[in-house]
PDB file of N, CA and C in Angstrom:
ATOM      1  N   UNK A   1    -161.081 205.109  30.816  1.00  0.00           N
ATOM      2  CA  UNK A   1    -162.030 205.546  31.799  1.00  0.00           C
ATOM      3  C   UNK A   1    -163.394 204.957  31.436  1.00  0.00           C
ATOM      4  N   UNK A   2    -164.119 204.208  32.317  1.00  0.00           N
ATOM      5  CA  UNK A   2    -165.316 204.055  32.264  1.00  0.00           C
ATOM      6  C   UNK A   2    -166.822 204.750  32.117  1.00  0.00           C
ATOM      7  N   UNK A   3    -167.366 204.669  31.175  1.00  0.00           N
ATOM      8  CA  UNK A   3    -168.853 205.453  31.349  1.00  0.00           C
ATOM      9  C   UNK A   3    -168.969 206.051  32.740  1.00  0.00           C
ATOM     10  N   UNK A   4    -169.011 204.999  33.634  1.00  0.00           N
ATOM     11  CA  UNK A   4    -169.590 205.471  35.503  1.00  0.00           C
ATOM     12  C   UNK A   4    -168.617 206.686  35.451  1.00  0.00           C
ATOM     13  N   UNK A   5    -167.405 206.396  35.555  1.00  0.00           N
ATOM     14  CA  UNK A   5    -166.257 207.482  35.893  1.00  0.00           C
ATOM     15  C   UNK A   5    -166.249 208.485  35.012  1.00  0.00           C
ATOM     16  N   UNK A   6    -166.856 208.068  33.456  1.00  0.00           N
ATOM     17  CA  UNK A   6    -166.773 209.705  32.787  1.00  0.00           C
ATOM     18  C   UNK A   6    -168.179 210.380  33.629  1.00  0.00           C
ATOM     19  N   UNK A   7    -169.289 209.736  34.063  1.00  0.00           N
ATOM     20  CA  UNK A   7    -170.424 210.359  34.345  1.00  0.00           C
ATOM     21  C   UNK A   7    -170.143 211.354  35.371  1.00  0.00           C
ATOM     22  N   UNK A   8    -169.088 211.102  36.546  1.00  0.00           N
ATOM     23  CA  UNK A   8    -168.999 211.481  37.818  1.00  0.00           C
ATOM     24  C   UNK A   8    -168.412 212.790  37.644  1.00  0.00           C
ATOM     25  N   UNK A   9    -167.662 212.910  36.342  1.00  0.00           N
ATOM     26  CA  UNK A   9    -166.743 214.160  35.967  1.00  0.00           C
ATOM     27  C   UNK A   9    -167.680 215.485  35.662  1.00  0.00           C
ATOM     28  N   UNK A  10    -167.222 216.768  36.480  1.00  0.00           N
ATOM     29  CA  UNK A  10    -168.185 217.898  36.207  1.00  0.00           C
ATOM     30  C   UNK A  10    -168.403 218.191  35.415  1.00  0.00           C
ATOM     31  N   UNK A  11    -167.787 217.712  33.898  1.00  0.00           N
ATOM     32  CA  UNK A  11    -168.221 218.069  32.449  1.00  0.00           C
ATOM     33  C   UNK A  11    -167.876 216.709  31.503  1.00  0.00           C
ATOM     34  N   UNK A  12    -168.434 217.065  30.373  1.00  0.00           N
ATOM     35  CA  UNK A  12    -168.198 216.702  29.445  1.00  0.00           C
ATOM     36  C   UNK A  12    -167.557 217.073  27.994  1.00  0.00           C
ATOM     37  N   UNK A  13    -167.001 216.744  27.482  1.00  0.00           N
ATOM     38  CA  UNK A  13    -166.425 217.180  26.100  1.00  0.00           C
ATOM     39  C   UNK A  13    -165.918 216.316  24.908  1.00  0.00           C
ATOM     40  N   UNK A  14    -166.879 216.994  23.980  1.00  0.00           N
ATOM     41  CA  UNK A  14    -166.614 216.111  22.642  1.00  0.00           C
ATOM     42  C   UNK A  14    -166.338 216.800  21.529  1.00  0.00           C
ATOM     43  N   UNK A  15    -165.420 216.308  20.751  1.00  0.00           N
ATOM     44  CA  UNK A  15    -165.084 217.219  19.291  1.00  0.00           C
ATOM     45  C   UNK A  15    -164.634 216.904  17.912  1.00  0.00           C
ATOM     46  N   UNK A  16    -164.814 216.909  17.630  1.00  0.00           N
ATOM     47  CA  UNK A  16    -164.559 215.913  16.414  1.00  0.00           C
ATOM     48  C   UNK A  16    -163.382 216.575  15.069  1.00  0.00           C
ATOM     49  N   UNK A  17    -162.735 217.802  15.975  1.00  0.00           N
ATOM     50  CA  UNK A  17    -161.191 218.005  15.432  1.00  0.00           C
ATOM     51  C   UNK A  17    -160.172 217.732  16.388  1.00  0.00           C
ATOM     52  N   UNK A  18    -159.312 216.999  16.355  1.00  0.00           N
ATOM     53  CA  UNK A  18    -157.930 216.823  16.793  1.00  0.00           C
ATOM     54  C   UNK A  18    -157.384 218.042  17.553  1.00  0.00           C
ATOM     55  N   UNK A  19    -157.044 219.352  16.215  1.00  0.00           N
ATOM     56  CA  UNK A  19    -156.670 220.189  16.685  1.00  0.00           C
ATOM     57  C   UNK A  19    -157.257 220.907  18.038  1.00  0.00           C
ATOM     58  N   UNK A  20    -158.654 221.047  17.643  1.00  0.00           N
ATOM     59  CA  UNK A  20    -159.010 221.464  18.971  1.00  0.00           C
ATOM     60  C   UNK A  20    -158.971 221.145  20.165  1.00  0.00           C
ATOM     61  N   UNK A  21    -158.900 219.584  20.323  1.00  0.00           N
ATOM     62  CA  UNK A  21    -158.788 218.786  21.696  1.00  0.00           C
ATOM     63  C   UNK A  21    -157.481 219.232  22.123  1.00  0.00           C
ATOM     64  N   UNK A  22    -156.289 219.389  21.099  1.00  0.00           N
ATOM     65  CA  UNK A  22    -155.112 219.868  21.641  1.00  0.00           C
ATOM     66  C   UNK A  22    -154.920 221.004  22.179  1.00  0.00           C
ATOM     67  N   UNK A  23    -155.765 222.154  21.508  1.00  0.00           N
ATOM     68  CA  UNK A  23    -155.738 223.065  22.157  1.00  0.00           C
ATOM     69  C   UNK A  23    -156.490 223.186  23.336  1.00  0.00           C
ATOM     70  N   UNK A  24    -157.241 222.705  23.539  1.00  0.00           N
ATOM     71  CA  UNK A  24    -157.850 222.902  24.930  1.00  0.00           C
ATOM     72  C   UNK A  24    -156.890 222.349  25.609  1.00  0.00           C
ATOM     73  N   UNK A  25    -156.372 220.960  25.501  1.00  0.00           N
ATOM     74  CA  UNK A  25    -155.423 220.692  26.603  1.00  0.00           C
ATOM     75  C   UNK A  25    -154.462 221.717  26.892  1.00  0.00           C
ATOM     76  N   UNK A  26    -154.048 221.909  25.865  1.00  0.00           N
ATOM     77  CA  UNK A  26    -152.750 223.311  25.782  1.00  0.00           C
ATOM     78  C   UNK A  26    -153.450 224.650  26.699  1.00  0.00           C
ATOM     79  N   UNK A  27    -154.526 224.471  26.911  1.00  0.00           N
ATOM     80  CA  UNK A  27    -154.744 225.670  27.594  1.00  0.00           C
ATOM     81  C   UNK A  27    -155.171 225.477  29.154  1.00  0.00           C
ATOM     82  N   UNK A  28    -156.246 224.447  28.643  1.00  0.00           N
ATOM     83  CA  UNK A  28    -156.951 223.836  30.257  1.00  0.00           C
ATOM     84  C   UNK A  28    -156.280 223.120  31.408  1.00  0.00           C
ATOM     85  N   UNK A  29    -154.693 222.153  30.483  1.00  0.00           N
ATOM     86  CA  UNK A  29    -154.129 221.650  31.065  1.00  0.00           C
ATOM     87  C   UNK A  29    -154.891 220.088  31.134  1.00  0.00           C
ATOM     88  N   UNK A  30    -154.499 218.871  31.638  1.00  0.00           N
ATOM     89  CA  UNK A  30    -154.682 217.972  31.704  1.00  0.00           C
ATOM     90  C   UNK A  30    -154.046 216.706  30.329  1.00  0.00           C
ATOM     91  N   UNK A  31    -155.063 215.698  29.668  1.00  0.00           N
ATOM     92  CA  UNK A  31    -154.788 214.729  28.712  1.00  0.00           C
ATOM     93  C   UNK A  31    -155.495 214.663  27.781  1.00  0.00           C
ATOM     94  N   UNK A  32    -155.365 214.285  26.282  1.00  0.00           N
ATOM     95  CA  UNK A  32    -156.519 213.992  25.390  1.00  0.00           C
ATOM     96  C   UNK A  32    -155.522 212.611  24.755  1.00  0.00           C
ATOM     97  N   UNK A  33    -156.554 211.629  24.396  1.00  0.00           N
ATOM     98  CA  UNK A  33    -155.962 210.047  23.200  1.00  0.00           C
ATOM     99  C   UNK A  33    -156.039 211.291  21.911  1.00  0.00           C
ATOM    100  N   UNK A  34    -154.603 210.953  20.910  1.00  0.00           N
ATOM    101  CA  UNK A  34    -154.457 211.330  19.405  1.00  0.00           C
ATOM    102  C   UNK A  34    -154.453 210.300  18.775  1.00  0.00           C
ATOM    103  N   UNK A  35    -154.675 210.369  17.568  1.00  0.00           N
ATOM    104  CA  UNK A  35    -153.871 209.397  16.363  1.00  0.00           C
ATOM    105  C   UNK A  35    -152.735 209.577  16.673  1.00  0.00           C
ATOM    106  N   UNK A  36    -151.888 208.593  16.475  1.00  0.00           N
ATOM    107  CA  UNK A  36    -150.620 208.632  16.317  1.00  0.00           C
ATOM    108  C   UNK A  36    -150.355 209.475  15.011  1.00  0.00           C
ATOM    109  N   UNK A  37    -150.896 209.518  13.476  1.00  0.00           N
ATOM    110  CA  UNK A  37    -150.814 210.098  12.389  1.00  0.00           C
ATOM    111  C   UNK A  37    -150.830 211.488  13.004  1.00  0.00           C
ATOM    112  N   UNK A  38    -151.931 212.409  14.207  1.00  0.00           N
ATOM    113  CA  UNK A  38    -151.725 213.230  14.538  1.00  0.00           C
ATOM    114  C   UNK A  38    -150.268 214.315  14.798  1.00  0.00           C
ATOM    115  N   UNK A  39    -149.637 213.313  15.390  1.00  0.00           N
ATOM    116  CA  UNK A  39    -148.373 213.784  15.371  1.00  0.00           C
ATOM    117  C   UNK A  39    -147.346 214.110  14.181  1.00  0.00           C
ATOM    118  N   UNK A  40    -147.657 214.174  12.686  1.00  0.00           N
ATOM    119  CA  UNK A  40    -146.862 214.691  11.711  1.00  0.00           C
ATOM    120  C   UNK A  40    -147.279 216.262  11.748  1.00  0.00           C
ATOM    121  N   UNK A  41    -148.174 216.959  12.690  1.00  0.00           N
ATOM    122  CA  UNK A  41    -148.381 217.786  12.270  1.00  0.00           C
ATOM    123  C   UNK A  41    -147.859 218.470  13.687  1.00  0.00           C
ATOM    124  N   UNK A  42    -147.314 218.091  14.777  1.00  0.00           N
ATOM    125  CA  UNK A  42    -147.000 218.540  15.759  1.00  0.00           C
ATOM    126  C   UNK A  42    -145.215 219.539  15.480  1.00  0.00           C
ATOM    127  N   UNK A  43    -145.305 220.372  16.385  1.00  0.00           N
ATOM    128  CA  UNK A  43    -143.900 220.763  16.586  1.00  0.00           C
ATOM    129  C   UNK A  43    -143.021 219.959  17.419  1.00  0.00           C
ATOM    130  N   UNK A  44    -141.743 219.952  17.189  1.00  0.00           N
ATOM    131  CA  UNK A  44    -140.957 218.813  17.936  1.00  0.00           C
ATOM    132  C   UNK A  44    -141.102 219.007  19.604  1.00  0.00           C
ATOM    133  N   UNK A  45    -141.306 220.354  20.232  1.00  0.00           N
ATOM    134  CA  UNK A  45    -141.795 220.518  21.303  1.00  0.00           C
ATOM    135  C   UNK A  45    -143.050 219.760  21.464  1.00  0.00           C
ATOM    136  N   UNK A  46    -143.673 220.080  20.615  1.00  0.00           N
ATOM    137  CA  UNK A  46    -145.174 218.984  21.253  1.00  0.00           C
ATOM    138  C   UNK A  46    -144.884 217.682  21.078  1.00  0.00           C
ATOM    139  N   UNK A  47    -144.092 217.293  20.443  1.00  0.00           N
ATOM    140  CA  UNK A  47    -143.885 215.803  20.195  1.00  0.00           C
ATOM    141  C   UNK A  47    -143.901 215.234  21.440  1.00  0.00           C
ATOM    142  N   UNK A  48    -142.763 215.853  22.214  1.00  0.00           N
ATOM    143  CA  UNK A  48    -142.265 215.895  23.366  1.00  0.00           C
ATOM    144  C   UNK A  48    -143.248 215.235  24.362  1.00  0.00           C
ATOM    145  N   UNK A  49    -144.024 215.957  24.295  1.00  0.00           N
ATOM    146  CA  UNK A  49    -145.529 215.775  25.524  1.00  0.00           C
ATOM    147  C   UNK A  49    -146.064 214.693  24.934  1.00  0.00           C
ATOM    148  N   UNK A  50    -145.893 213.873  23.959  1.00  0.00           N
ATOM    149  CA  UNK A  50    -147.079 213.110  23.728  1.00  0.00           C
ATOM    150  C   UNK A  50    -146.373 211.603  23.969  1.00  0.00           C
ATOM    151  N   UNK A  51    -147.215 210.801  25.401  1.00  0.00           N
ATOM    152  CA  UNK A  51    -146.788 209.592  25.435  1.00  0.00           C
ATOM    153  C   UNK A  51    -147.408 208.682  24.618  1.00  0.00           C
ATOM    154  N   UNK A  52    -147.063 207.320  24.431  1.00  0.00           N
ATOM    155  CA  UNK A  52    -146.924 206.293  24.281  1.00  0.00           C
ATOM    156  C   UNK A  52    -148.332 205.277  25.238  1.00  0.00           C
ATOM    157  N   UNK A  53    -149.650 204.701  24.628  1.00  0.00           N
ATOM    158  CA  UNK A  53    -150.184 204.111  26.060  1.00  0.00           C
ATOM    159  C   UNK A  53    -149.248 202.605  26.197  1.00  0.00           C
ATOM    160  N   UNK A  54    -149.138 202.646  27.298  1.00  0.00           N
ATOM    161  CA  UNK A  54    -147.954 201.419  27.339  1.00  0.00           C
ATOM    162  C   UNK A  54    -148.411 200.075  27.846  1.00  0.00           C
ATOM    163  N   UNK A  55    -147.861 198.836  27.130  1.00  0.00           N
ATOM    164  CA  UNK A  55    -148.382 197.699  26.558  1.00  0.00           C
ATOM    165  C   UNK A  55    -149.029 197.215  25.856  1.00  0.00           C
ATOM    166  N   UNK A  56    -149.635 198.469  25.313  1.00  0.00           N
ATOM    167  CA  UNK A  56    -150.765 197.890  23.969  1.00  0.00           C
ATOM    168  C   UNK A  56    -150.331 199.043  22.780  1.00  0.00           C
ATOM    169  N   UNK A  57    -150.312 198.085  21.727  1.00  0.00           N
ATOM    170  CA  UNK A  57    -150.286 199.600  20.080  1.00  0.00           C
ATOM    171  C   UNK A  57    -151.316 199.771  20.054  1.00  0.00           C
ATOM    172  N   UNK A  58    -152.772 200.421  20.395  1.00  0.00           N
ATOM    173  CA  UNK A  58    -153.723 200.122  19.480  1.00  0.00           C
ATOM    174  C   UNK A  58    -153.558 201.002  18.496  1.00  0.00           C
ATOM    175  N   UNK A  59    -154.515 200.402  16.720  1.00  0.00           N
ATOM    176  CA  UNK A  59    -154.538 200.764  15.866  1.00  0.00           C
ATOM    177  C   UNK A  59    -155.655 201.263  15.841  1.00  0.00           C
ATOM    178  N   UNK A  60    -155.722 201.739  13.867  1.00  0.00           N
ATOM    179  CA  UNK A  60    -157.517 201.927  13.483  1.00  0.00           C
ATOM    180  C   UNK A  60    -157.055 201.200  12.190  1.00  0.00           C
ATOM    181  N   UNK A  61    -158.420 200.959  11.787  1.00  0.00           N
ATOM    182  CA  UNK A  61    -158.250 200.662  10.169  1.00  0.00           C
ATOM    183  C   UNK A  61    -159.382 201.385   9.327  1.00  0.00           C
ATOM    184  N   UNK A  62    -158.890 201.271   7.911  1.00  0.00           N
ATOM    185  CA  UNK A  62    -160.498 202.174   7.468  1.00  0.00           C
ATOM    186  C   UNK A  62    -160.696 201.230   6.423  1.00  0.00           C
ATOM    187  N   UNK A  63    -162.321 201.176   6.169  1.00  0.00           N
ATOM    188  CA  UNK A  63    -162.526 199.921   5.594  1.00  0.00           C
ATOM    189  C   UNK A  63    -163.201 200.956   4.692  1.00  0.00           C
ATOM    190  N   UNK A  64    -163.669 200.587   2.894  1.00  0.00           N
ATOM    191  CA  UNK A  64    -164.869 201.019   1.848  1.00  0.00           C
ATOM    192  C   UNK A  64    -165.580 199.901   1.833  1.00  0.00           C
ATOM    193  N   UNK A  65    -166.534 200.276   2.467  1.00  0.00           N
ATOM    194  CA  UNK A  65    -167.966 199.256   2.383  1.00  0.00           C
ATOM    195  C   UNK A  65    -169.000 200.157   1.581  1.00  0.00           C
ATOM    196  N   UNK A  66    -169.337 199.384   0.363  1.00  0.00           N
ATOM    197  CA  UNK A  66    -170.049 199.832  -0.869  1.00  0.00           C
ATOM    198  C   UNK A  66    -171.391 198.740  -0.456  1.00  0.00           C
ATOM    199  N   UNK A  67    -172.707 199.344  -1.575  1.00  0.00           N
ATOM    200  CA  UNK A  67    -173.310 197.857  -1.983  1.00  0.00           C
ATOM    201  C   UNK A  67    -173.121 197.433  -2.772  1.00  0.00           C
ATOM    202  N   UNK A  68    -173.760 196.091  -2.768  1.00  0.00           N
ATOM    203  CA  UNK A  68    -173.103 194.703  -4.135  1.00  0.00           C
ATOM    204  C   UNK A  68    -173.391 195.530  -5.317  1.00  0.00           C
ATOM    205  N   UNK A  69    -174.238 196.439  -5.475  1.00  0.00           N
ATOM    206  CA  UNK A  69    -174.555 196.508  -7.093  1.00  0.00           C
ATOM    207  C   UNK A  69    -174.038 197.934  -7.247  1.00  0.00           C
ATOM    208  N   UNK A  70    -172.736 198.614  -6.670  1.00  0.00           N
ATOM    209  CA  UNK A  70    -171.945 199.682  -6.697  1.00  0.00           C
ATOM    210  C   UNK A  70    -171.119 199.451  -8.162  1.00  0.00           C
ATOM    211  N   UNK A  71    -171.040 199.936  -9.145  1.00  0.00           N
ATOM    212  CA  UNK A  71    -170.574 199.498 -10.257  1.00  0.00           C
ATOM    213  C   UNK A  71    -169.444 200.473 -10.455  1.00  0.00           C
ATOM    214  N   UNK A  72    -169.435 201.413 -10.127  1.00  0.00           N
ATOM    215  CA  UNK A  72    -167.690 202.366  -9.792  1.00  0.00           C
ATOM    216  C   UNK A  72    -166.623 201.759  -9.252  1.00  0.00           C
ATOM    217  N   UNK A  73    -166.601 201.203  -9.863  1.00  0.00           N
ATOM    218  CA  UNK A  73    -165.232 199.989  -9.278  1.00  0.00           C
ATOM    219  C   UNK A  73    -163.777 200.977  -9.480  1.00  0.00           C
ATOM    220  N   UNK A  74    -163.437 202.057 -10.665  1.00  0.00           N
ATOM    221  CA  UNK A  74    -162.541 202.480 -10.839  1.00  0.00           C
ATOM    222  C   UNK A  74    -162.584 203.558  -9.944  1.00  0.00           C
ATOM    223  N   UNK A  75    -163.292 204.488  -9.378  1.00  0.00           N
ATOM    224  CA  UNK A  75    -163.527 205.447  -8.335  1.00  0.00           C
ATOM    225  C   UNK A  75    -163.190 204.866  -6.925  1.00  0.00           C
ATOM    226  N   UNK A  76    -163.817 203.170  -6.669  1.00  0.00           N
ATOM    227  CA  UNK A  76    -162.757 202.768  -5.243  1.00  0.00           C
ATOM    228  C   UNK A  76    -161.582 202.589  -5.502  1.00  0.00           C
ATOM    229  N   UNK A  77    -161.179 201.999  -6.112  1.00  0.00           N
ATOM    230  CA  UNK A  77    -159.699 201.432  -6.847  1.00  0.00           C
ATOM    231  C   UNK A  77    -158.955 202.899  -6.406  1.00  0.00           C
ATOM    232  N   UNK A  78    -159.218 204.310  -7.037  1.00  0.00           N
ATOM    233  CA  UNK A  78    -158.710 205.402  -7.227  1.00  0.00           C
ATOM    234  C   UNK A  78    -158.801 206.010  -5.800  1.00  0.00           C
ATOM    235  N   UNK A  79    -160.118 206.032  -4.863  1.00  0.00           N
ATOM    236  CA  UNK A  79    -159.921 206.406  -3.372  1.00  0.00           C
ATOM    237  C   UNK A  79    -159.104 205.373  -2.895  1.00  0.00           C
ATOM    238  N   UNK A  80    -159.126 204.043  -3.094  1.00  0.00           N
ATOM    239  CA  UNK A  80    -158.299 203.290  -1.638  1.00  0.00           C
ATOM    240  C   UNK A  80    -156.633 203.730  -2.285  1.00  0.00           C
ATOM    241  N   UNK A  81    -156.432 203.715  -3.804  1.00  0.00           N
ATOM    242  CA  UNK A  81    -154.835 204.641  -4.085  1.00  0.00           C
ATOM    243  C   UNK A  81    -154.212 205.377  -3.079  1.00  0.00           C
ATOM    244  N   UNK A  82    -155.800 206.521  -3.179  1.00  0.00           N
ATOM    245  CA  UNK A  82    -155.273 207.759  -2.547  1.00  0.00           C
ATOM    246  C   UNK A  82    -155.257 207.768  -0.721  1.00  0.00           C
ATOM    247  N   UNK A  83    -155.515 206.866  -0.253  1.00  0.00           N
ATOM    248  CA  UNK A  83    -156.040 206.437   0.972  1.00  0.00           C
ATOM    249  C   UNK A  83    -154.464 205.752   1.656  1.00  0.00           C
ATOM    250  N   UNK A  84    -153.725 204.872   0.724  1.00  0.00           N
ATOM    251  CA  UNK A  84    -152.886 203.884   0.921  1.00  0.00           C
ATOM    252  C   UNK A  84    -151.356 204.733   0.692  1.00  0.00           C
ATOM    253  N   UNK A  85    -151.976 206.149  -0.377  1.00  0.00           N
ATOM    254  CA  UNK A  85    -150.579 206.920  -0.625  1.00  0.00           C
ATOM    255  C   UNK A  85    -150.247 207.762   0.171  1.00  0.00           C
ATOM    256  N   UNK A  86    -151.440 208.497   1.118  1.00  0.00           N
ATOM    257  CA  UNK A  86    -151.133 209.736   2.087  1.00  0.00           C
ATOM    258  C   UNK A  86    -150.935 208.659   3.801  1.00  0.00           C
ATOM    259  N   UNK A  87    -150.831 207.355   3.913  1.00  0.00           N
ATOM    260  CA  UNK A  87    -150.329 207.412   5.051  1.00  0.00           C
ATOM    261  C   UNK A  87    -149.589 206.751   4.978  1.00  0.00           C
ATOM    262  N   UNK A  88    -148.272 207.250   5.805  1.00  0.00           N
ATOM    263  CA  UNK A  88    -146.797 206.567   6.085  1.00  0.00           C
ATOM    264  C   UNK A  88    -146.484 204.842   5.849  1.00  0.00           C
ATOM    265  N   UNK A  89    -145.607 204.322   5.228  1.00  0.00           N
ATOM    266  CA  UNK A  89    -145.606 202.990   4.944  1.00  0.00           C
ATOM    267  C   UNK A  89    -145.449 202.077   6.005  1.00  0.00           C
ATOM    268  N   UNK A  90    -144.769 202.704   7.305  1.00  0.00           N
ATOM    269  CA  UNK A  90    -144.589 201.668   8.180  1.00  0.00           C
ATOM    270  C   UNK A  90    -146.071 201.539   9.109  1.00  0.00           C
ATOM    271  N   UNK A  91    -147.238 202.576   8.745  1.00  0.00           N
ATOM    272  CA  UNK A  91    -148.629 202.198   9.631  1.00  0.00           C
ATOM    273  C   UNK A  91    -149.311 201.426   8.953  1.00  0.00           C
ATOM    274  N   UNK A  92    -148.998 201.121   7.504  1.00  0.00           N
ATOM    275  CA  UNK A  92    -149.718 199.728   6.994  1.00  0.00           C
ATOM    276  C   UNK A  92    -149.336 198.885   6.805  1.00  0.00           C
ATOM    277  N   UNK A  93    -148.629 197.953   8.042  1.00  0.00           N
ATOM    278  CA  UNK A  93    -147.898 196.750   8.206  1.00  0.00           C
ATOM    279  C   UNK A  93    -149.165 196.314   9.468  1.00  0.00           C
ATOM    280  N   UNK A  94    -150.059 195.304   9.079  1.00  0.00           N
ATOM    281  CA  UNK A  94    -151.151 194.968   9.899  1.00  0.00           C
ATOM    282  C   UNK A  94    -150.681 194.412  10.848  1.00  0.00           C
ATOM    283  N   UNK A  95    -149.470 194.138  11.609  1.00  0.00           N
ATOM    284  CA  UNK A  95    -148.870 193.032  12.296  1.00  0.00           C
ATOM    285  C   UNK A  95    -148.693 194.267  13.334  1.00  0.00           C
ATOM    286  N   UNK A  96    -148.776 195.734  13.041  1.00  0.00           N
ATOM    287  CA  UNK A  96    -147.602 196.531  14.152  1.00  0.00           C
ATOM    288  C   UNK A  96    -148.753 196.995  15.428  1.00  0.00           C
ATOM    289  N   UNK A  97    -149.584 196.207  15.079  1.00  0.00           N
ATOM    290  CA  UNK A  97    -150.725 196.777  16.380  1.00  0.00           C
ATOM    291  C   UNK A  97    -152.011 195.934  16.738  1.00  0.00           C
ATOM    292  N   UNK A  98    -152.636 196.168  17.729  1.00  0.00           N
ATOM    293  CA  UNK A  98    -154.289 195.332  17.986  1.00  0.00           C
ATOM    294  C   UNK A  98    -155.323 196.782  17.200  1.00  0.00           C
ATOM    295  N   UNK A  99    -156.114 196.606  16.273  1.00  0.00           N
ATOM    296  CA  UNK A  99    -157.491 197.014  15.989  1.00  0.00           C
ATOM    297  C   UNK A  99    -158.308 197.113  17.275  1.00  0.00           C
ATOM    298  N   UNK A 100    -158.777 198.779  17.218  1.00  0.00           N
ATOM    299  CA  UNK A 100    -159.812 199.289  18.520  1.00  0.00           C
ATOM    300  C   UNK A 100    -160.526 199.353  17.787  1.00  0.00           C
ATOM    301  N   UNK A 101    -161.566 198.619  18.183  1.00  0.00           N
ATOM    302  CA  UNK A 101    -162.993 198.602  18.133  1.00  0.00           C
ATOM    303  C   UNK A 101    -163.327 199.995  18.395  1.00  0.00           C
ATOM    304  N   UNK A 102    -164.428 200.463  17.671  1.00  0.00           N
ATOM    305  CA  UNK A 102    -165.334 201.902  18.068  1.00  0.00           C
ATOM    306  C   UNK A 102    -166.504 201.223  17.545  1.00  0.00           C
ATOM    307  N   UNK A 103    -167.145 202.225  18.362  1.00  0.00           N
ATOM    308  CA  UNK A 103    -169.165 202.003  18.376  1.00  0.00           C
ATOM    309  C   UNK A 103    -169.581 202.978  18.123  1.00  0.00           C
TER     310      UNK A 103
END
């Protein structure tokens, strides 16, 4: 949906938990975009409801951008570990999707 077309809509809504966007849909009725990762935490009923946008995978990626003179080299080393161990092995195959840009 476009800026113009979100403008025209009688409201607006922004949130910055997952869960909650679901629940409002769950209540208000209508659509919200998830992570796909979102869905390990769904019940197989909700699975159910959640499509696919079709013809495109988009992805995300998460990048550690430090400055040059960041000298904790063993503290990134130890977050990107823990970063690379809690998500599923087949979402870090860079080939399985296009990167969405956010602003």
């Amino acid at each position: 949906m476009t800026k113009e077309q979100m403008s025209s809509l009688p409201f607006q809504y922004e949130s910055a938990s997952i869960e909650t966007l679901i629940k409002f849909v769950d209540k208000e009725g209508g659509f919200t975009l998830i992570p796909e990762l979102a869905l390990n935490d769904m019940t197989e009923s909700k699975k159910l409801l959640a499509k696919r946008i079709k013809d495109v995978n988009p992805v995300r990626e998460v990048s550690l951008v430090t400055s040059r003179v960041f000298v904790k080299q063993r503290i990134l080393e130890a977050l990107k570990s823990e970063i690379l161990n809690s998500v599923p092995k087949e979402m870090l195959d860079k080939k399985r999707g296009e990167v969405v840009e956010w602003k």
